[in-house]
C-alpha atoms as a PDB file:
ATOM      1  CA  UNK A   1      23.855 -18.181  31.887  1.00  0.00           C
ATOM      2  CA  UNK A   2      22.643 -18.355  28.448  1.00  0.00           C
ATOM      3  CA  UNK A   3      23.878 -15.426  25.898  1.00  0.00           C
ATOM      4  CA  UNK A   4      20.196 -14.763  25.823  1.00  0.00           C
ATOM      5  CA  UNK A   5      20.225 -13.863  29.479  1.00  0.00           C
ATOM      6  CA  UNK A   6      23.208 -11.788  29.101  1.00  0.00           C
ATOM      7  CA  UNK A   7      22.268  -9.730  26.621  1.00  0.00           C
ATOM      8  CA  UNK A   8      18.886  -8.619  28.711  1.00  0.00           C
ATOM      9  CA  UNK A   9      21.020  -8.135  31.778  1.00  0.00           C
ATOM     10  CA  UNK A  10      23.278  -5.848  29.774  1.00  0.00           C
ATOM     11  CA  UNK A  11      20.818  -3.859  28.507  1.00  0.00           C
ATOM     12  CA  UNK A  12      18.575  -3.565  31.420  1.00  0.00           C
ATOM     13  CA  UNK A  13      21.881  -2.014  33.245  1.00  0.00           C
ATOM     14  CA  UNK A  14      22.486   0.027  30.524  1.00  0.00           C
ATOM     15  CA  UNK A  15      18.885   1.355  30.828  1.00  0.00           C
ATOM     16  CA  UNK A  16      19.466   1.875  34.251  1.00  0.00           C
ATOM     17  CA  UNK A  17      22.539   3.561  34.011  1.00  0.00           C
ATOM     18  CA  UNK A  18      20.889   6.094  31.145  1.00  0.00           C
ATOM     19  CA  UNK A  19      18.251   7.189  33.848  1.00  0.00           C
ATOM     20  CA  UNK A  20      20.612   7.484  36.502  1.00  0.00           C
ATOM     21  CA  UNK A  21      22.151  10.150  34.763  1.00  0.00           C
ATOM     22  CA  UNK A  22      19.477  11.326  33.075  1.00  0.00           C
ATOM     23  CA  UNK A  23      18.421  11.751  37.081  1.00  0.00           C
ATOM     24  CA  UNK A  24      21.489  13.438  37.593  1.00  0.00           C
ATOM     25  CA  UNK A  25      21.332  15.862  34.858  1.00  0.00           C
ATOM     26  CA  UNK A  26      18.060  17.442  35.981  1.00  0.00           C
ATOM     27  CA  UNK A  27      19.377  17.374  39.415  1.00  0.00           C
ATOM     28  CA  UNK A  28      22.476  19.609  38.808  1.00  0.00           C
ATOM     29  CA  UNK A  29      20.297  21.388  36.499  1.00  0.00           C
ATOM     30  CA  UNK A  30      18.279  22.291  39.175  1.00  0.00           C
ATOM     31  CA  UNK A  31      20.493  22.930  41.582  1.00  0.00           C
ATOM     32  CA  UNK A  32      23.015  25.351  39.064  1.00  0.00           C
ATOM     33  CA  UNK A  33      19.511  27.660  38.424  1.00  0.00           C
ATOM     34  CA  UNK A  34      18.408  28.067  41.655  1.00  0.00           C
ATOM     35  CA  UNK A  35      22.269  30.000  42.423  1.00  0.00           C
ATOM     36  CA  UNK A  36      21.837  31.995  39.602  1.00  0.00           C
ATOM     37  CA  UNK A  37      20.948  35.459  39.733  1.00  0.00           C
ATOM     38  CA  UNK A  38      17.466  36.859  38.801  1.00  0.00           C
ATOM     39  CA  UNK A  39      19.142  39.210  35.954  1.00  0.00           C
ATOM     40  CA  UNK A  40      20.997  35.949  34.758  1.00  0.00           C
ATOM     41  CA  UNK A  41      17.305  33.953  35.144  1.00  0.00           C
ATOM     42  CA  UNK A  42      16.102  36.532  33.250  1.00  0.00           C
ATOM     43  CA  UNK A  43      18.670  37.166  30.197  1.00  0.00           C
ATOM     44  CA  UNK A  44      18.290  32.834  30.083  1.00  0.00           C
ATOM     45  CA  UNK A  45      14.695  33.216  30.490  1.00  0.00           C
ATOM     46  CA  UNK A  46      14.371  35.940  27.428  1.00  0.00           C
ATOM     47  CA  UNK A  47      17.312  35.166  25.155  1.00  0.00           C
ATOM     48  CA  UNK A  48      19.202  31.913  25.607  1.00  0.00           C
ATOM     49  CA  UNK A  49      15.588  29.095  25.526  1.00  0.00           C
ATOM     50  CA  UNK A  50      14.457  30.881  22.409  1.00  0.00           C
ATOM     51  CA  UNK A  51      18.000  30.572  20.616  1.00  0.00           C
ATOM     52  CA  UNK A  52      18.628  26.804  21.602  1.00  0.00           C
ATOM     53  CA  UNK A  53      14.878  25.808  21.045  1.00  0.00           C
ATOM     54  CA  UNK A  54      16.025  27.099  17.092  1.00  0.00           C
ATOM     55  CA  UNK A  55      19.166  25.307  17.360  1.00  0.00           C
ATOM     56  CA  UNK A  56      17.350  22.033  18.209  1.00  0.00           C
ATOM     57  CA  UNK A  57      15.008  22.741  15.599  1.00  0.00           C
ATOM     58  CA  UNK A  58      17.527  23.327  12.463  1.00  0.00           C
ATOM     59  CA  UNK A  59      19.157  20.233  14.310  1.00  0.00           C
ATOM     60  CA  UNK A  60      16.295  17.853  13.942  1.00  0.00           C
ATOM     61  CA  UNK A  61      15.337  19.331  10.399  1.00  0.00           C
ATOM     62  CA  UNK A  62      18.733  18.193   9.027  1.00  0.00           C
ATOM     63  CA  UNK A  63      18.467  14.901  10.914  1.00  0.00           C
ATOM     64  CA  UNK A  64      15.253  14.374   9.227  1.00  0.00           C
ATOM     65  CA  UNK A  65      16.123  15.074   5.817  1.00  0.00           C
ATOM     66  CA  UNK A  66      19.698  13.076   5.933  1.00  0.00           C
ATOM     67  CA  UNK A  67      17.324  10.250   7.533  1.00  0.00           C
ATOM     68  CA  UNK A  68      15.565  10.528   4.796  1.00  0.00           C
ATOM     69  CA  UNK A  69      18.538  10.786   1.831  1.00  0.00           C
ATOM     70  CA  UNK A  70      19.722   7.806   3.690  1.00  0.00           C
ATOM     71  CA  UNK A  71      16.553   5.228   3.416  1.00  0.00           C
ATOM     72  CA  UNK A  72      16.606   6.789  -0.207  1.00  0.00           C
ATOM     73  CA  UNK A  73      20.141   5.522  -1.121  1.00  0.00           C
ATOM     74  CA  UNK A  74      19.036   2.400   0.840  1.00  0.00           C
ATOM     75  CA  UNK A  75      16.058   2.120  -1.687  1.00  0.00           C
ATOM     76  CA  UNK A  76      17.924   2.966  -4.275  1.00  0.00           C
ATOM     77  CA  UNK A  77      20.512   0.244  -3.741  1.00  0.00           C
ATOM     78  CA  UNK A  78      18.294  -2.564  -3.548  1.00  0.00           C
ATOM     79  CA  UNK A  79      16.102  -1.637  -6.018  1.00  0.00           C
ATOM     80  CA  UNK A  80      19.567  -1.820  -8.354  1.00  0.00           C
ATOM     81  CA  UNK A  81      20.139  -4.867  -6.583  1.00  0.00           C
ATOM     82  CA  UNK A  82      16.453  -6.790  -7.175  1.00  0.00           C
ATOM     83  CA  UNK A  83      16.376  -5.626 -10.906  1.00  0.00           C
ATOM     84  CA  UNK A  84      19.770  -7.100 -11.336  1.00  0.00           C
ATOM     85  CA  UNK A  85      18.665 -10.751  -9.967  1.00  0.00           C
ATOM     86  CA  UNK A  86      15.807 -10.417 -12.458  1.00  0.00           C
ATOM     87  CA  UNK A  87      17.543 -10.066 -15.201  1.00  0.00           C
ATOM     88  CA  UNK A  88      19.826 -13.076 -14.312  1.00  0.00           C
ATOM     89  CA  UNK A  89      16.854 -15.213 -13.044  1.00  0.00           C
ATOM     90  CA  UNK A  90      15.422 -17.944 -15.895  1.00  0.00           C
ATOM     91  CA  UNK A  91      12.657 -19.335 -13.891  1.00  0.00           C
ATOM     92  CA  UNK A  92       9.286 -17.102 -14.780  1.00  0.00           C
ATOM     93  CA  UNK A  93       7.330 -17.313 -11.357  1.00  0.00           C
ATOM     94  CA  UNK A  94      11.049 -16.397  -9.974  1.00  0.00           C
ATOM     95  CA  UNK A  95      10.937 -13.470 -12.293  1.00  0.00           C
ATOM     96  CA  UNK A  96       7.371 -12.329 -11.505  1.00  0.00           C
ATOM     97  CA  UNK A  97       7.939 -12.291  -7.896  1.00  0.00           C
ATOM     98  CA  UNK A  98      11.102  -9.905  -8.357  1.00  0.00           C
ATOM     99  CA  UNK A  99       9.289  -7.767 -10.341  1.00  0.00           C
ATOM    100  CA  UNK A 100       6.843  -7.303  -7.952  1.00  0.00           C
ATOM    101  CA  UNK A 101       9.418  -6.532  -5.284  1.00  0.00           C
ATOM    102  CA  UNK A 102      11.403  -4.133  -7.349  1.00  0.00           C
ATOM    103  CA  UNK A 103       7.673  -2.230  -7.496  1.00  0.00           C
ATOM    104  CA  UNK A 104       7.333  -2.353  -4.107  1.00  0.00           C
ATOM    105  CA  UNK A 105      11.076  -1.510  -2.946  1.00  0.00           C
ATOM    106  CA  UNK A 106      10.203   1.448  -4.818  1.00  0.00           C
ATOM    107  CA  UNK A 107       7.514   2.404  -3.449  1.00  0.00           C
ATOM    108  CA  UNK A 108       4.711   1.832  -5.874  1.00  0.00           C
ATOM    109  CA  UNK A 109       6.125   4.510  -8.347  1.00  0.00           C
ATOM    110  CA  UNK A 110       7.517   4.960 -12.036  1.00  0.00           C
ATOM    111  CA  UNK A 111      10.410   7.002 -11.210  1.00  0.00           C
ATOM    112  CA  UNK A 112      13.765   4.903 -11.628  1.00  0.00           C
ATOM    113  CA  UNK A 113      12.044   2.078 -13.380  1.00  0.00           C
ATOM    114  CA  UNK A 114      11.467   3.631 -17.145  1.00  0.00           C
ATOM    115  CA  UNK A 115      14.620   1.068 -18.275  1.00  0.00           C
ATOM    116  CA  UNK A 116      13.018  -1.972 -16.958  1.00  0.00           C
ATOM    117  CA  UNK A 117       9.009  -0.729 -17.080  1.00  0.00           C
ATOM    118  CA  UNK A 118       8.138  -2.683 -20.658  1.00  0.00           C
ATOM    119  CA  UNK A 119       9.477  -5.868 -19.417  1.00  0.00           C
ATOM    120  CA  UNK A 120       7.812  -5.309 -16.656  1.00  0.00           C
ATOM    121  CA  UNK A 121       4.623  -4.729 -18.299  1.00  0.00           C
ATOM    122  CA  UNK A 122       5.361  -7.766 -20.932  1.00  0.00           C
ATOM    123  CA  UNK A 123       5.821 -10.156 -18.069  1.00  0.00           C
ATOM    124  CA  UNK A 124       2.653  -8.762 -16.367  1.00  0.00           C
ATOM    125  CA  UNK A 125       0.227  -8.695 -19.252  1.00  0.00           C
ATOM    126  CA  UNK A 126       1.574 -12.124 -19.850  1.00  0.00           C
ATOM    127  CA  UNK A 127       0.223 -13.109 -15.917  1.00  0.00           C
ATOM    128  CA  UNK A 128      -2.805 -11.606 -16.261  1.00  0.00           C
ATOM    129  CA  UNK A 129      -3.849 -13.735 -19.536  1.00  0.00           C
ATOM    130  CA  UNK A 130      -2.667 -16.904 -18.525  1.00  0.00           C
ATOM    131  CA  UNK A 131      -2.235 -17.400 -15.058  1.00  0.00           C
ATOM    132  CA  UNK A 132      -6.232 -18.516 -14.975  1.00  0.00           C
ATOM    133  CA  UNK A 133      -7.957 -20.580 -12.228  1.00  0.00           C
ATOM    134  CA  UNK A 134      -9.054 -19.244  -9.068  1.00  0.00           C
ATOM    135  CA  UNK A 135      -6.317 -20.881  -7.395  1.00  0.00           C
ATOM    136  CA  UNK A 136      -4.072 -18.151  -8.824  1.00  0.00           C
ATOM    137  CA  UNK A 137      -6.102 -15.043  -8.210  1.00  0.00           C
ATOM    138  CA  UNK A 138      -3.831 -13.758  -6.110  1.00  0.00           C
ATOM    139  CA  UNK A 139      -0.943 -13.866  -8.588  1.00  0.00           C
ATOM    140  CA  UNK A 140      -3.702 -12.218 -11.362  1.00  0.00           C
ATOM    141  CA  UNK A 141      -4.539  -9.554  -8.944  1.00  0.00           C
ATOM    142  CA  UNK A 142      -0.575  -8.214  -8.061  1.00  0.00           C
ATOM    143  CA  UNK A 143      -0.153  -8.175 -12.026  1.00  0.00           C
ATOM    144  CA  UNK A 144      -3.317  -6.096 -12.708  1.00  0.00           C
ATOM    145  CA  UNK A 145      -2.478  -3.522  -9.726  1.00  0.00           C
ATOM    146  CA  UNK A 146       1.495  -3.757 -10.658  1.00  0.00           C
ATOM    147  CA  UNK A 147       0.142  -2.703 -14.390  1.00  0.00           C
ATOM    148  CA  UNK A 148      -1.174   0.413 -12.561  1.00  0.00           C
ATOM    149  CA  UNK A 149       2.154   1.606 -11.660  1.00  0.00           C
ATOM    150  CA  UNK A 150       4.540   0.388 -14.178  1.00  0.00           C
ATOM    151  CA  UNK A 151       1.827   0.101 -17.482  1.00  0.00           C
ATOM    152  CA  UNK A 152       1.128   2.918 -20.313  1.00  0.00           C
ATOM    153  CA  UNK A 153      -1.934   3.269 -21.656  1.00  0.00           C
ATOM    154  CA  UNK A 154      -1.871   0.354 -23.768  1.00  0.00           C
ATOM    155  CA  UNK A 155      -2.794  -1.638 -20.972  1.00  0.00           C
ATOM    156  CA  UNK A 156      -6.525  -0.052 -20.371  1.00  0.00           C
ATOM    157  CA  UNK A 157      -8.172  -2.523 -22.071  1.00  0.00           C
ATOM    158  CA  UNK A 158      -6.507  -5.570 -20.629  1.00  0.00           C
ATOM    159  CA  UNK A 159      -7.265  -4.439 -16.923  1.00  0.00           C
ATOM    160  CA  UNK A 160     -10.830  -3.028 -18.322  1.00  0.00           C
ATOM    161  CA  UNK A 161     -11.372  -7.126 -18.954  1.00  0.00           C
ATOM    162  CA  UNK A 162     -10.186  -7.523 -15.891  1.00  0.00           C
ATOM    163  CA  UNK A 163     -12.867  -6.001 -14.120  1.00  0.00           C
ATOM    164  CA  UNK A 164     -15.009  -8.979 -15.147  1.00  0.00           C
ATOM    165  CA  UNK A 165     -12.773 -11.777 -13.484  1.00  0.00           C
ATOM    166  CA  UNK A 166     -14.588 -14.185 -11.921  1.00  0.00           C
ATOM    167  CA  UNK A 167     -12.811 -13.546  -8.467  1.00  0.00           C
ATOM    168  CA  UNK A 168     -13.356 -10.561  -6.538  1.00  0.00           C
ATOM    169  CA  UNK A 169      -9.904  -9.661  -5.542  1.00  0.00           C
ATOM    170  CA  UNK A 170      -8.456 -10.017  -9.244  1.00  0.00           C
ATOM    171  CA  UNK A 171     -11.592  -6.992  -9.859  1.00  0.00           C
ATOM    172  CA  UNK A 172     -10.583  -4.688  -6.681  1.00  0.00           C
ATOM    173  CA  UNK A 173      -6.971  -5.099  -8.333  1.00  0.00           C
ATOM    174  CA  UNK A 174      -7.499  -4.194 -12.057  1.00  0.00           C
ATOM    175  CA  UNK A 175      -9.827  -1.250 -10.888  1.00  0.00           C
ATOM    176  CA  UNK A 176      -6.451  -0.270  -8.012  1.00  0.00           C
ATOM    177  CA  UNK A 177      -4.464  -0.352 -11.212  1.00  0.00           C
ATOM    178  CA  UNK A 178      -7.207   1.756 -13.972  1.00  0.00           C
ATOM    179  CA  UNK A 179      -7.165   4.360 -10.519  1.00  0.00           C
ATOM    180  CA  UNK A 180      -2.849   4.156 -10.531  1.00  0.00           C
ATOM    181  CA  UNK A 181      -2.877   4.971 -14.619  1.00  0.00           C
ATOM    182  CA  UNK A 182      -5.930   7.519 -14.122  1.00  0.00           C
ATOM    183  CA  UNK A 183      -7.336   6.225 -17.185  1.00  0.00           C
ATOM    184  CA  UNK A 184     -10.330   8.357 -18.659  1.00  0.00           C
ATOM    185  CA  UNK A 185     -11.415   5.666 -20.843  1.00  0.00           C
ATOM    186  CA  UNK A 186     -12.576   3.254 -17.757  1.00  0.00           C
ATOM    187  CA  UNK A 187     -14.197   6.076 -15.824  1.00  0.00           C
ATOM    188  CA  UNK A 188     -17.969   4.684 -17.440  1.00  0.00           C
ATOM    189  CA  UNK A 189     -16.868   1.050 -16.763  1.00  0.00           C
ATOM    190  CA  UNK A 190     -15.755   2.107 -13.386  1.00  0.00           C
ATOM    191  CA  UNK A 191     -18.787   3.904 -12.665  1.00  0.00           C
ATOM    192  CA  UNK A 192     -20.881   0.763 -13.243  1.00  0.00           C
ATOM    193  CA  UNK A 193     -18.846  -1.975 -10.708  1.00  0.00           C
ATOM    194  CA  UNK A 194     -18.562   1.302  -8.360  1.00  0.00           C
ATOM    195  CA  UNK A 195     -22.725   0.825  -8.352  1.00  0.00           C
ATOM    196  CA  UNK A 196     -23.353  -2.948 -10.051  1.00  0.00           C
ATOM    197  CA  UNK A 197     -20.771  -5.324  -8.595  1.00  0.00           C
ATOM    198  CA  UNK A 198     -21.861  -7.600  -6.149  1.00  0.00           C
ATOM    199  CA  UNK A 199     -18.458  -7.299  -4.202  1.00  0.00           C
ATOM    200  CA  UNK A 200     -18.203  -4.790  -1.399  1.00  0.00           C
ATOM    201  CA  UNK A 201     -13.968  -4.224  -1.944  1.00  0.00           C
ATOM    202  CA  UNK A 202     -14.845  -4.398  -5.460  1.00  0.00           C
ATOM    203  CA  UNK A 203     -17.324  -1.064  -5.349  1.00  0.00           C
ATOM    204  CA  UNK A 204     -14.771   0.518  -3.007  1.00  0.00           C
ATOM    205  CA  UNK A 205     -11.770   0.013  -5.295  1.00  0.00           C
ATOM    206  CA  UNK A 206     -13.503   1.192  -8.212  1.00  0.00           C
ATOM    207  CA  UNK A 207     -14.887   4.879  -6.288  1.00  0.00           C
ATOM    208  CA  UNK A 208     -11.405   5.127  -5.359  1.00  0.00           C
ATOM    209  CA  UNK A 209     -10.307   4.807  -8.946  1.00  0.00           C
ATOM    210  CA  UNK A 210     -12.814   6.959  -9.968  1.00  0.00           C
ATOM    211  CA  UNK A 211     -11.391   9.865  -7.357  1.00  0.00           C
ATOM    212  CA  UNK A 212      -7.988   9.713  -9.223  1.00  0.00           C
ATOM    213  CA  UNK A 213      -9.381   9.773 -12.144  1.00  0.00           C
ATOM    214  CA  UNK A 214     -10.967  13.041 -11.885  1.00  0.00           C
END
């Protein structure tokens, strides 16, 4: 029998075992109430549900929240742990992607990344001017949107150019990114592609930015 095999027979029997006494839970449950007295039924009935439905209530509040300080930490730690390989890392295309994971370990936000956040922005101002060609939209497109999140206002006009790439997805991006910076000074170039460009995600992106702007 392959370990494979094993492992589903295992857990099917383990499933199987789990509703067994899951069976025999209600059963005795059942079977316990139905010898109690109607006083006791009643005193249950009136005081005892109410007071464990709280109890399991507080109970899955703190479960919640340490779930949540938990994926935190876990964010936390390999956010630390991505920033440290690009510092060490040489290779710029090795560098770019890292920076874009570190962004998106952290969940698209500033917080925790005001150490790093200019040479973040250097190395994605740098991407957006020179990686050119449409076979590296893609890679023009994360920087403008990345600039969103990580970029100060100095950045406006680069992603305003941006907005007249000749591919459609490097467009959506740099208008994702003016909406992430709420920059005022786009809203009238914003306004336009939102009406004028030809590009269905394009007019979508730029409304959107428009919304946060406001």
């Amino acid at each position: 029998m392959s370990p494979a095999m094993a492992r589903h027979l295992q857990s099917g029997q383990a499933n199987l075992t789990t509703i067994f006494l899951l069976l025999g839970l209600v059963v005795s449950g059942v079977w316990v109430w139905k010898r109690l007295s109607p006083d006791t039924q009643d005193v249950i009935i009136d005081q005892a549900i109410p007071l464990a439905a709280l109890v399991i209530a507080l109970l899955t509040l703190v479960w919640i929240l340490a779930g949540k300080i938990r994926a935190r930490h876990r964010r936390n730690q390999e956010r630390a742990r991505l920033i440290k390989l690009f510092e060490g890392q040489a290779a710029g295309d090795k560098r770019l992607q890292l920076a874009f994971a570190v962004i998106e370990v952290n969940e698209y936000r500033r917080a925790g990344l005001e150490a790093i956040a200019p040479r973040f922005q250097e190395l994605f101002l740098t991407t957006l001017k020179r990686a050119l060609g449409d076979k590296q939209h893609q890679v023009r497109g994360m920087a403008a949107s990345h600039l969103g999140v990580i970029g100060d206002d100095t950045v406006v006009p680069h992603l305003l150019a941006a907005l007249e790439d000749d591919h459609a997805y490097v467009r959506s991006s740099a208008a994702l990114g003016l909406g992430r910076l709420r920059a005022t000074a786009a809203k009238d170039k914003l306004a336009y592609v939102s009406k004028e460009d030809w590009d269905q995600t394009v007019r979508s992106r730029a409304r959107e930015a428009l919304e946060r702007i406001r």
